[in-house]
Protein backbone atom coordinates (compact mmCIF):
# COMPACT_ATOMS: atom_id res chain seq x y z
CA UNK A 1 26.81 1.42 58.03
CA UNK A 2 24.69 -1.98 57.57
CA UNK A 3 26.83 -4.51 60.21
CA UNK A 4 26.27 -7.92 60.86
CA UNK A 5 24.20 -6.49 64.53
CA UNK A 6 21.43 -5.33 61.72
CA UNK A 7 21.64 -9.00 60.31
CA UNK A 8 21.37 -10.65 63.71
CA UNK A 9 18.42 -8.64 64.81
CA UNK A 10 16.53 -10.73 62.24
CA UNK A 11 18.50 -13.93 62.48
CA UNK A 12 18.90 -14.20 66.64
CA UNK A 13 22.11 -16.14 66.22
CA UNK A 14 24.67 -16.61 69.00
CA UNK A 15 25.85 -12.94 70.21
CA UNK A 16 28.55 -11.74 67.66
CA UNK A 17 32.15 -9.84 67.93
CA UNK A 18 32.70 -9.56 64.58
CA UNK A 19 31.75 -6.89 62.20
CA UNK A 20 32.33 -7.29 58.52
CA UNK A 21 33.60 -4.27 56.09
CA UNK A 22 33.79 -3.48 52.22
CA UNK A 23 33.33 -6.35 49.95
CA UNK A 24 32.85 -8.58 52.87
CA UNK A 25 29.89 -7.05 53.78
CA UNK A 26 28.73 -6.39 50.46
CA UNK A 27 29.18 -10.16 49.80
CA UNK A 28 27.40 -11.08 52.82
CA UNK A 29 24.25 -9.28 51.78
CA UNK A 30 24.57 -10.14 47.55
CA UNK A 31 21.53 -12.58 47.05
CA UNK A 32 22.63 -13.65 43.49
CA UNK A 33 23.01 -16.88 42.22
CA UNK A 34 26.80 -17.15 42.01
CA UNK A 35 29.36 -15.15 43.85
CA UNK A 36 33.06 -15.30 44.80
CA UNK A 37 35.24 -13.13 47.42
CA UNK A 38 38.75 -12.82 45.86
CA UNK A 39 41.70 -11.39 46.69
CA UNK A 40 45.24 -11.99 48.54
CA UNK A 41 45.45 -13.64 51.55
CA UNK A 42 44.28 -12.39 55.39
CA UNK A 43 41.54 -10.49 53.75
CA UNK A 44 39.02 -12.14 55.61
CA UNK A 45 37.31 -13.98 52.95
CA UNK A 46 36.91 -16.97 54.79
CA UNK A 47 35.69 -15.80 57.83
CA UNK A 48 32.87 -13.73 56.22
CA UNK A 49 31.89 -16.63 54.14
CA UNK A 50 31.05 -18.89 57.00
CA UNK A 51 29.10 -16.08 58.45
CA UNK A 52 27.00 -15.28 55.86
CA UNK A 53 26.30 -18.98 56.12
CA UNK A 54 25.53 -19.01 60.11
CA UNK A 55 23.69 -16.19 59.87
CA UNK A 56 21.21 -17.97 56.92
CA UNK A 57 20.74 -20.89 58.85
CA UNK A 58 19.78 -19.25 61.81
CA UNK A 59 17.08 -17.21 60.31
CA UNK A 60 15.66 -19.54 57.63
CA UNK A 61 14.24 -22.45 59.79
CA UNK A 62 15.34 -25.87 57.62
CA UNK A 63 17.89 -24.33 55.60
CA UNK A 64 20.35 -27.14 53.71
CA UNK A 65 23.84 -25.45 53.32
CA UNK A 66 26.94 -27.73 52.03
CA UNK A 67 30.46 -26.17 52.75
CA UNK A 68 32.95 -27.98 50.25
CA UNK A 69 36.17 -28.10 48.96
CA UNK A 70 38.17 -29.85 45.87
CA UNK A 71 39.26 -32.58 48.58
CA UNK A 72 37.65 -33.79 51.75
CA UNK A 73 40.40 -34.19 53.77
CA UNK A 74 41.42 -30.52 53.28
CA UNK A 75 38.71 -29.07 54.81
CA UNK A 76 39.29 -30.23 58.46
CA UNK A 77 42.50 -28.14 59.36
CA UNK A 78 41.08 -24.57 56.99
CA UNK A 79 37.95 -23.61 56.65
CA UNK A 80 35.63 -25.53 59.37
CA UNK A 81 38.50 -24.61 62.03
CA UNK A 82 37.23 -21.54 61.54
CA UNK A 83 33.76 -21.84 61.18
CA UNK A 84 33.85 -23.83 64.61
CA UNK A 85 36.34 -21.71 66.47
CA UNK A 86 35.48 -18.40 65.37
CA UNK A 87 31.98 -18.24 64.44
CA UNK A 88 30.16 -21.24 66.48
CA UNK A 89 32.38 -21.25 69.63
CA UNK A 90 32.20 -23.29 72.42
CA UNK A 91 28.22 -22.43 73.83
CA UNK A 92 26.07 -22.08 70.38
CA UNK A 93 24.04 -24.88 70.91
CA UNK A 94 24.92 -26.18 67.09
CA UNK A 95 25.34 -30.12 67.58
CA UNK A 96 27.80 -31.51 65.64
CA UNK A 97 28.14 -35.02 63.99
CA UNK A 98 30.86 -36.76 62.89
CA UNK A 99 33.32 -36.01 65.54
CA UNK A 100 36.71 -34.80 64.84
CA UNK A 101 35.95 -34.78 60.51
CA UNK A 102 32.29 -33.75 60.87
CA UNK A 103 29.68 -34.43 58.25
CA UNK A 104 27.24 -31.78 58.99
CA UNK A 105 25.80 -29.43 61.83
CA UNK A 106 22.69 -29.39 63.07
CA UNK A 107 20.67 -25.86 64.02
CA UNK A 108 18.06 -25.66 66.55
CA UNK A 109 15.36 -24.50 64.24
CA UNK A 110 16.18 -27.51 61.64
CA UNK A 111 19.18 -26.01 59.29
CA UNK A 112 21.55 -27.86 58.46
CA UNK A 113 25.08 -27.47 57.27
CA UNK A 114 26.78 -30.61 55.11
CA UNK A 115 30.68 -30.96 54.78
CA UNK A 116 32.12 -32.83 51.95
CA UNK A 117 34.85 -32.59 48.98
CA UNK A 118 34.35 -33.06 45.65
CA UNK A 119 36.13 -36.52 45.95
CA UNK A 120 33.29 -37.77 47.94
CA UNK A 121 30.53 -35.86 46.87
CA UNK A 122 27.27 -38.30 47.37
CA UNK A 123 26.26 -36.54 50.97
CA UNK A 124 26.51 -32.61 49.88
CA UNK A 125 25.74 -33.42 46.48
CA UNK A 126 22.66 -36.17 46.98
CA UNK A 127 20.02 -33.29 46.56
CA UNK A 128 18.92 -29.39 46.14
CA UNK A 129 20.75 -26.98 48.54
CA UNK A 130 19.76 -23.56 49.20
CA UNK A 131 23.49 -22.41 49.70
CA UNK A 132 26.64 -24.10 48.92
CA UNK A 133 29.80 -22.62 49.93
CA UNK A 134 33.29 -23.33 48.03
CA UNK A 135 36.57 -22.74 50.56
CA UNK A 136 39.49 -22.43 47.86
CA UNK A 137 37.46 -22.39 44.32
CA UNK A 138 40.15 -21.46 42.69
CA UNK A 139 40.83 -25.44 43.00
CA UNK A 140 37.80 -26.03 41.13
CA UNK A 141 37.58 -26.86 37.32
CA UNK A 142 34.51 -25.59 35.43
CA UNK A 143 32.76 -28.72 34.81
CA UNK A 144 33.19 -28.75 39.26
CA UNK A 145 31.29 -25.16 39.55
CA UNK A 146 28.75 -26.00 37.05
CA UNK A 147 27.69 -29.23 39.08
CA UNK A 148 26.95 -26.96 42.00
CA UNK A 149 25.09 -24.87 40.31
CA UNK A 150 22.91 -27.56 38.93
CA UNK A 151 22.38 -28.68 43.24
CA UNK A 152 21.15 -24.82 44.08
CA UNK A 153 18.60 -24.09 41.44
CA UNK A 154 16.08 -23.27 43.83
CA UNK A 155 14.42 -26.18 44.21
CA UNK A 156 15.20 -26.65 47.62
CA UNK A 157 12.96 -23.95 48.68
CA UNK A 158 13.69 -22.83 52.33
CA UNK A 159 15.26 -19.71 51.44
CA UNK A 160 13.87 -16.62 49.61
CA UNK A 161 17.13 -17.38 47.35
CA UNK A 162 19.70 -19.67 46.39
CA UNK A 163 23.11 -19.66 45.97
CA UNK A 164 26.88 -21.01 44.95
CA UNK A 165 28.93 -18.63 46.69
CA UNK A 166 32.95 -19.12 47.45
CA UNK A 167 35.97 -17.77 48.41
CA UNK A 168 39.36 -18.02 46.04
CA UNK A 169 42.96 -16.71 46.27
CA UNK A 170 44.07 -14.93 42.82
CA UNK A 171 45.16 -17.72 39.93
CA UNK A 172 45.99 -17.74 36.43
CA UNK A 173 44.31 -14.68 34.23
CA UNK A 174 42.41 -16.69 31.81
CA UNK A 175 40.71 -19.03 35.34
CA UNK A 176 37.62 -19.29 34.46
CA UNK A 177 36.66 -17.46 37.32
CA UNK A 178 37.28 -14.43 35.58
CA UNK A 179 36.34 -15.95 32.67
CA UNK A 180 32.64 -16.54 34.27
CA UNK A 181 33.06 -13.16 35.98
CA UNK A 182 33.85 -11.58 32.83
CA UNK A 183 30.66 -12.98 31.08
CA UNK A 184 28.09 -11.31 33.69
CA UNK A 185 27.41 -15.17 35.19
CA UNK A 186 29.35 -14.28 38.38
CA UNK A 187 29.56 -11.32 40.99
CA UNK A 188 33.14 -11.17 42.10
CA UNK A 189 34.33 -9.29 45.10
CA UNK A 190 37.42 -8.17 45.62
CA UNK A 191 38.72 -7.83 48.94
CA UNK A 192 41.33 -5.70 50.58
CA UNK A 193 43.45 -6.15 53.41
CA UNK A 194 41.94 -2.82 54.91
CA UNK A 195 38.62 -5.09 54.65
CA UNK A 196 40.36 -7.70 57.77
CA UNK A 197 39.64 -5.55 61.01
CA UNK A 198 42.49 -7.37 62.81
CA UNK A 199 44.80 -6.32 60.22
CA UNK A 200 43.16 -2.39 59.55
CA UNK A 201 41.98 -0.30 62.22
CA UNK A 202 38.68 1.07 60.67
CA UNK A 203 38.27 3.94 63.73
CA UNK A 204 42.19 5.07 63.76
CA UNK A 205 42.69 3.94 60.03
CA UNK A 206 45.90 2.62 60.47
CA UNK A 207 47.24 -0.73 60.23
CA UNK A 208 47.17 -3.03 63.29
CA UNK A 209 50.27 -4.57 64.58
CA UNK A 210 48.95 -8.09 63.38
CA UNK A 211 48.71 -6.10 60.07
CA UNK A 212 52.23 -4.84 60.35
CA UNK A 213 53.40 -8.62 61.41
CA UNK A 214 50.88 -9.79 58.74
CA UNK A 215 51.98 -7.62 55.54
CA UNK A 216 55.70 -8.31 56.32
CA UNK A 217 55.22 -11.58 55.96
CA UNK A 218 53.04 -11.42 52.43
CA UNK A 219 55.33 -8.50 51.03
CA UNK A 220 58.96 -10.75 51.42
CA UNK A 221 57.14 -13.60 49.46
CA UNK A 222 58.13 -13.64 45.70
CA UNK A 223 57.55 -14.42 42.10
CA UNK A 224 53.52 -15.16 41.30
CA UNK A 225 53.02 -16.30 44.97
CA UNK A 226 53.48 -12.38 46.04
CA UNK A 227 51.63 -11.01 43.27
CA UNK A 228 48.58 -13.34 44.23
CA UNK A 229 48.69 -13.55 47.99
CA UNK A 230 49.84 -10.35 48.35
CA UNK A 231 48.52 -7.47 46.10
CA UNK A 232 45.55 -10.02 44.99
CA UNK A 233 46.81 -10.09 41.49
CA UNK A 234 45.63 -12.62 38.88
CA UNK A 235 48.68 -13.33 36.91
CA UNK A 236 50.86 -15.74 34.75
CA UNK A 237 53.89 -16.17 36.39
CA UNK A 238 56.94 -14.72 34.76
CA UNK A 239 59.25 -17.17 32.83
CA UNK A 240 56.47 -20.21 34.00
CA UNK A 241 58.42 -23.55 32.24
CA UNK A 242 55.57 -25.62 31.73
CA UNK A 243 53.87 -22.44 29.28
CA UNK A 244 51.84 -25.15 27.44
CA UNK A 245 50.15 -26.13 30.94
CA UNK A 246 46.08 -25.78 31.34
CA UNK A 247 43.86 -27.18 33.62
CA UNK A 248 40.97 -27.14 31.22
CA UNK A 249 43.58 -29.73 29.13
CA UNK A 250 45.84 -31.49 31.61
CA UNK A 251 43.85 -31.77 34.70
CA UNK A 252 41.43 -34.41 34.66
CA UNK A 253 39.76 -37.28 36.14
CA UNK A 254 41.10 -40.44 34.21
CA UNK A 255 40.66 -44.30 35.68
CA UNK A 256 42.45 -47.48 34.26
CA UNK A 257 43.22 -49.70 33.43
CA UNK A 258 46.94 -49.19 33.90
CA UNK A 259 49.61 -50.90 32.06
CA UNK A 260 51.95 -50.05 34.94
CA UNK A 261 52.42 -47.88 37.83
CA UNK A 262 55.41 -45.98 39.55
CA UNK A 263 56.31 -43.82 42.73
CA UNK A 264 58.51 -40.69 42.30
CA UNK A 265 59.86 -38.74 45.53
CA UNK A 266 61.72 -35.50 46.79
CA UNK A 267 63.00 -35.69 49.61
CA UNK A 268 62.21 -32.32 52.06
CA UNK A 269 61.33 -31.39 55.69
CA UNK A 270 61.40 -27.75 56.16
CA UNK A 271 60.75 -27.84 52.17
CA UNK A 272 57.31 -30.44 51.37
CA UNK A 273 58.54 -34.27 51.21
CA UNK A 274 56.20 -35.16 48.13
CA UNK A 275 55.48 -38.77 46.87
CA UNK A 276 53.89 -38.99 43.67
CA UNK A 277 50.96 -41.53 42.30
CA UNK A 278 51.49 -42.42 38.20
CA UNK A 279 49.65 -44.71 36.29
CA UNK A 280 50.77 -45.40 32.16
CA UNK A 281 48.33 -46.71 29.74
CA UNK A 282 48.87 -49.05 26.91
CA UNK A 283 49.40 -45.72 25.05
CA UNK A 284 52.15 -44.62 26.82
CA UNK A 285 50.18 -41.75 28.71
CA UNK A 286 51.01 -40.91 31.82
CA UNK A 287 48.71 -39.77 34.57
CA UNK A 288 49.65 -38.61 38.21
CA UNK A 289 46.91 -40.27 40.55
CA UNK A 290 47.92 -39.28 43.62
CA UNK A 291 50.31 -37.17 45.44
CA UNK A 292 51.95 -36.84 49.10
CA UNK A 293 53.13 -33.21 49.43
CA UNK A 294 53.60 -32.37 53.19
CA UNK A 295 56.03 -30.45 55.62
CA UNK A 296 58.47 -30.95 58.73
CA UNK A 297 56.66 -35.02 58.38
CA UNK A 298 59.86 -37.24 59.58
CA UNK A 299 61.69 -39.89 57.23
CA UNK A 300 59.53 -43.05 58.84
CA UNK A 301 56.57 -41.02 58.25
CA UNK A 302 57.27 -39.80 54.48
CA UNK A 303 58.17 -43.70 54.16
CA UNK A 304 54.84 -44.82 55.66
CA UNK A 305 52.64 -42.99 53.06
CA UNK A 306 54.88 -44.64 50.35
CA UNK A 307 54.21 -47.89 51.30
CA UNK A 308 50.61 -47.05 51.71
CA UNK A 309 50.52 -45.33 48.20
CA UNK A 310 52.80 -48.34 46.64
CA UNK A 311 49.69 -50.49 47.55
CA UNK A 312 47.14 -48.38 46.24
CA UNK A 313 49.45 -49.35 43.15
CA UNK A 314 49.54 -52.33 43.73
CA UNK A 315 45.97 -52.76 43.75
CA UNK A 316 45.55 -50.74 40.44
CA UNK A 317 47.78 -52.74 38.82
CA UNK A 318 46.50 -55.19 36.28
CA UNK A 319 49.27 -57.70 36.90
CA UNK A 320 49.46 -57.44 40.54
CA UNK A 321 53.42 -56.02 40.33
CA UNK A 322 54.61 -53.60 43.43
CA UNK A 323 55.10 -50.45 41.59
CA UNK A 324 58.66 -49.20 41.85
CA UNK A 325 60.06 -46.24 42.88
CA UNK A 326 62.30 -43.29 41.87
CA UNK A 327 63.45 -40.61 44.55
CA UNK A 328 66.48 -37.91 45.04
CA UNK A 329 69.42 -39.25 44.29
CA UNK A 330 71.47 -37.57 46.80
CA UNK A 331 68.70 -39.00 49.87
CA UNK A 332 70.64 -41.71 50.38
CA UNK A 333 69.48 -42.50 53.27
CA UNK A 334 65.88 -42.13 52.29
CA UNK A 335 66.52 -44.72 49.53
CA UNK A 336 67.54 -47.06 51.68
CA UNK A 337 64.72 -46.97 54.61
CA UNK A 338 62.18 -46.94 51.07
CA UNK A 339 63.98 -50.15 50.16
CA UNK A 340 63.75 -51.64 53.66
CA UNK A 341 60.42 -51.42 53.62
CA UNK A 342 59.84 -53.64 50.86
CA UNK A 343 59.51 -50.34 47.96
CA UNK A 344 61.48 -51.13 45.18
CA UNK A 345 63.20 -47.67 45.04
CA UNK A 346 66.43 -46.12 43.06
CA UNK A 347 68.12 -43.25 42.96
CA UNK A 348 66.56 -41.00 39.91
CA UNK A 349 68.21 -40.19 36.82
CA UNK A 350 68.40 -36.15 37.74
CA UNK A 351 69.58 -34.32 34.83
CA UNK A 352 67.11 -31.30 34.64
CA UNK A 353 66.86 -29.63 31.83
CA UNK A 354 66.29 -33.33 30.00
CA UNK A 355 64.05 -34.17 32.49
CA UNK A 356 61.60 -30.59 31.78
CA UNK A 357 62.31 -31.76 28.17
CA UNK A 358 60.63 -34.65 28.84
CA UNK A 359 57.68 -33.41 30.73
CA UNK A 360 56.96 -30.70 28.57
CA UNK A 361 56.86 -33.30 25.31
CA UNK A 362 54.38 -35.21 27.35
CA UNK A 363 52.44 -31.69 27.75
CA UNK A 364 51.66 -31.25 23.82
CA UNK A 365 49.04 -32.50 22.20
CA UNK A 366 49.64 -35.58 20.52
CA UNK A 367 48.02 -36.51 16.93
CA UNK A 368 44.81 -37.83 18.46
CA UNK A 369 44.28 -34.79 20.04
CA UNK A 370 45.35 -35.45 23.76
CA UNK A 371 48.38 -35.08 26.29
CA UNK A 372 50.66 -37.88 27.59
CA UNK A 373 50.35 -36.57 31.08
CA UNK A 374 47.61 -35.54 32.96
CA UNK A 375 47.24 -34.76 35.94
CA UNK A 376 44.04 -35.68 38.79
CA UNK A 377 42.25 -32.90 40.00
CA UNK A 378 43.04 -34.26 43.49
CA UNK A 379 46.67 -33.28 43.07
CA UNK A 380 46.25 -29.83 44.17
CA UNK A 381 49.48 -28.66 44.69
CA UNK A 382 51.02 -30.60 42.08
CA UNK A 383 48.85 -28.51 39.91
CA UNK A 384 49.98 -24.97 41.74
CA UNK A 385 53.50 -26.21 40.77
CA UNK A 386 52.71 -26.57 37.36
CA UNK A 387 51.61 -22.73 37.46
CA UNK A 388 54.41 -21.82 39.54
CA UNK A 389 57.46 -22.85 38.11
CA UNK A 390 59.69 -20.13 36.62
CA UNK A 391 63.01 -20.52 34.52
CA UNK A 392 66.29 -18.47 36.52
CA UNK A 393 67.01 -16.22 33.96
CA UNK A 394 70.33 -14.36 33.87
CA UNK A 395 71.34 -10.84 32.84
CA UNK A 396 71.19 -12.37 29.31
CA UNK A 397 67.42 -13.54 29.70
CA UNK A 398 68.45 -16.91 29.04
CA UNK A 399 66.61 -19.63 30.02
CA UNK A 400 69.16 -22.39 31.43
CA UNK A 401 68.05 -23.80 34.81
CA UNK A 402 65.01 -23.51 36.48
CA UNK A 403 64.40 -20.77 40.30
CA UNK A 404 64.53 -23.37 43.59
CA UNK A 405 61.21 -22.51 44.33
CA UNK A 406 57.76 -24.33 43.94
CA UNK A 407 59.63 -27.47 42.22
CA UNK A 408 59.44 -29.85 44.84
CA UNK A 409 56.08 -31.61 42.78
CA UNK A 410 58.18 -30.67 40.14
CA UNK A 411 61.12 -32.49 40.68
CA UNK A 412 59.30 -35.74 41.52
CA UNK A 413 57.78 -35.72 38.22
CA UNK A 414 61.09 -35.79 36.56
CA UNK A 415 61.99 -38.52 38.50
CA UNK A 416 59.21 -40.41 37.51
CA UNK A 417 58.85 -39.26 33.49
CA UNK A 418 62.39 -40.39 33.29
CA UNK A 419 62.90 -43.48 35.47
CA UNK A 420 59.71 -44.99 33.42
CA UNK A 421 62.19 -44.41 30.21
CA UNK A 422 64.53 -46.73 32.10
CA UNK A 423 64.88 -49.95 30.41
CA UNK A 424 67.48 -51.52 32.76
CA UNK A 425 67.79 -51.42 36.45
CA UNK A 426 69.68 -53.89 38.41
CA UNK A 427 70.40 -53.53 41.88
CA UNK A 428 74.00 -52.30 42.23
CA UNK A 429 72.71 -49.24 40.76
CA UNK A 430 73.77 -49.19 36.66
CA UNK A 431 71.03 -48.06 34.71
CA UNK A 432 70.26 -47.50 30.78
CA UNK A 433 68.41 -44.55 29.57
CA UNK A 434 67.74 -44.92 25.97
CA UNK A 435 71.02 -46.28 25.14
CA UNK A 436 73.40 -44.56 26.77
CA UNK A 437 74.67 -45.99 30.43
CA UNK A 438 74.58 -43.70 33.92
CA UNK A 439 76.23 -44.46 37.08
CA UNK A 440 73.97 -43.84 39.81
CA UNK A 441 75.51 -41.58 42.42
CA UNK A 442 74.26 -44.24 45.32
């Protein structure tokens, strides 16, 4: 069986413990112009991707790699974590610049390895590459895969090949992953969880007991999440809410200049705090900028990145104004810290199925052939959510109130969609939707 010993004997690279199996090692060897490792999570995918690329830019002297990712800042904990700890180590003589967030990695014999996200593309993207690597494609939109392609043409010419390679968790059937898979354009491999040797025993065949602890964890997951991360599955989620939602229609890049600007928040610790980013043009449309979507980050924390994202507002808005904001009404105390701070803040109008009502009017096209609410491509999760969020249906099969799961982006929107259709808020809390008065519960 070809192992990555074979590859090294030609390459030199540091002295390896890791030997790759079944699609990882057929990726690793595929010399095609575009190629993607799929499949559920703790396959491996990762791990043989960034040694595929160690082992090219050890044996192609002045090789120019790029590892990237739909956001910068969300490669530092993922993928080069594991590219440093468990394919460099601590004595493989790679120098590395940049610090804690590097921007590259330098190879003895002149390869070099860039790091950058899609937000801040000007470094990975500022010429030819002979290899660039996307952790997470599946974050990608098309026009985002097409661009590298255009950077790996060849050009660069200190490989025998080049490629745009990646690695992706199962999505939405009609991704265009599959869609470019499905034309001939792209090779996609399809891992296994037998393909992980710390999960699969190849010698004993039989699962390890990280692959025991592993699969227990991935098979008690539910809804689309399990059918993805689990049995690798690319599916629609069952009952999804938002059914008119694409990314090829509501995910986009859009810029001012904004008419106004508003925070929405859900409150959560074990569950994601999340702080939403919307801008509203002189149309009316709404578009979600930014989000905050984190776990077990305390109250002064959550209330820090509000303030911080309430001046990005601030400085986006045309008329100088604080943008205000709109959080859980039951977080009380939440409220009140957001207000100390200086955030203009009140409790949001929360009756659901209005507030999907809303949102999901805002999804369909209007007469000049776009949305009211988009949504950036930075806004990863937000985006998942979108995917993700399923109606509770009872023995009936009606539709009448949404699962408590994957709704925490969710609910923010609400809170946003409907406190911009407030038209009265004074501070003791009265407020006037459209006519018709509501008490705030705070």
């Amino acid at each position: 069986m070809r192992n990555v010993y074979e590859i090294h004997s030609s390459a030199d690279p540091s002295k390896a413990d890791y030997t790759p199996y079944g699609e990882n090692l057929d990726f690793i060897y595929y010399q095609g112009a575009e190629s993607i490792l799929s499949g559920p999570a703790e396959t491996g995918k990762t791990l043989a991707a960034c040694w595929k690329l160690h082992i090219v830019a050890s044996k192609y002297p002045g090789a120019q790699i790029a590892i990237v990712r739909k956001t910068q800042s969300s490669l530092y904990g993922t993928v080069l974590q594991t590219y440093e700890q468990r394919v460099l180590g601590d004595d493989s003589g790679i120098a590395i610049y940049g610090g804690a967030k590097p921007e590259w990695y330098d190879y003895p014999n002149g390869s070099r390895i860039f790091v950058g996200g899609l937000d801040n593309p000007d470094k990975v993207l500022s010429s030819e590459r002979d290899i660039i690597y996307v952790n997470q494609a599946e974050e990608l939109m098309p026009a985002d895969w097409e661009t590298l392609l255009s950077r790996t043409t060849g050009r660069a010419g200190n490989m025998p090949y080049s490629q745009c390679i990646g690695d992706c968790n199962p999505s939405q059937p009609n991704h265009w992953i599959i869609q470019r898979s499905n034309a001939g354009h792209l090779k996609l491999f399809v891992t296994t969880h037998k393909d992980n040797p710390t999960l699969w025993d190849q010698a004993r065949q039989e699962w390890t007991n990280q692959g025991h602890k592993s699969l227990g964890v991935l098979a008690s997951l539910t809804g689309p999440r399990r059918a993805r991360l689990f049995l690798g599955q690319w599916t629609q989620a069952e009952g999804v809410i938002y059914e008119t939602f694409q990314r090829a229609v509501h995910v986009k890049r859009r810029f001012g200049p904004w008419q106004s600007l508003l925070l929405c928040g859900d409150e959560g610790y074990t569950n994601p705090a999340v702080i939403l980013l919307i801008g509203f043009d002189s149309d009316g449309r709404a578009h979600v900028l930014a989000e905050f979507y984190e776990r077990q980050v305390l109250q002064s924390g959550v209330v820090a990145r509000a303030k911080a994202m309430a001046e990005e507002g601030f400085r986006e808005s045309p008329f100088g104004l604080w943008p205000r904001m709109f959080a859980d009404p039951s977080a009380a105390g939440l409220i009140a810290e957001l207000r100390e701070a200086g955030i203009d803040t009140y409790g949001a109008d929360n009756r659901v199925n209005d507030g999907i009502q809303q949102v999901m009017e805002r999804l369909a096209i209007a007469g000049d052939g776009l949305p009211r609410l988009t949504v950036d491509p930075s806004c990863i999760n937000t985006i998942a959510e979108f995917e993700s969020y399923v109606w509770k249906s009872g023995k009936t099969g009606v539709k009448d109130e949404p699962m408590k799961e994957y709704d925490h982006a969710m609910d923010a929107l609400r809170y946003g969609i409907m406190g911009e259709r407030a038209v009265e808020l004074p501070p003791e809390g009265v407020y006037v939707y459209d006519e018709r008065v509501e008490i705030s519960p705070i």
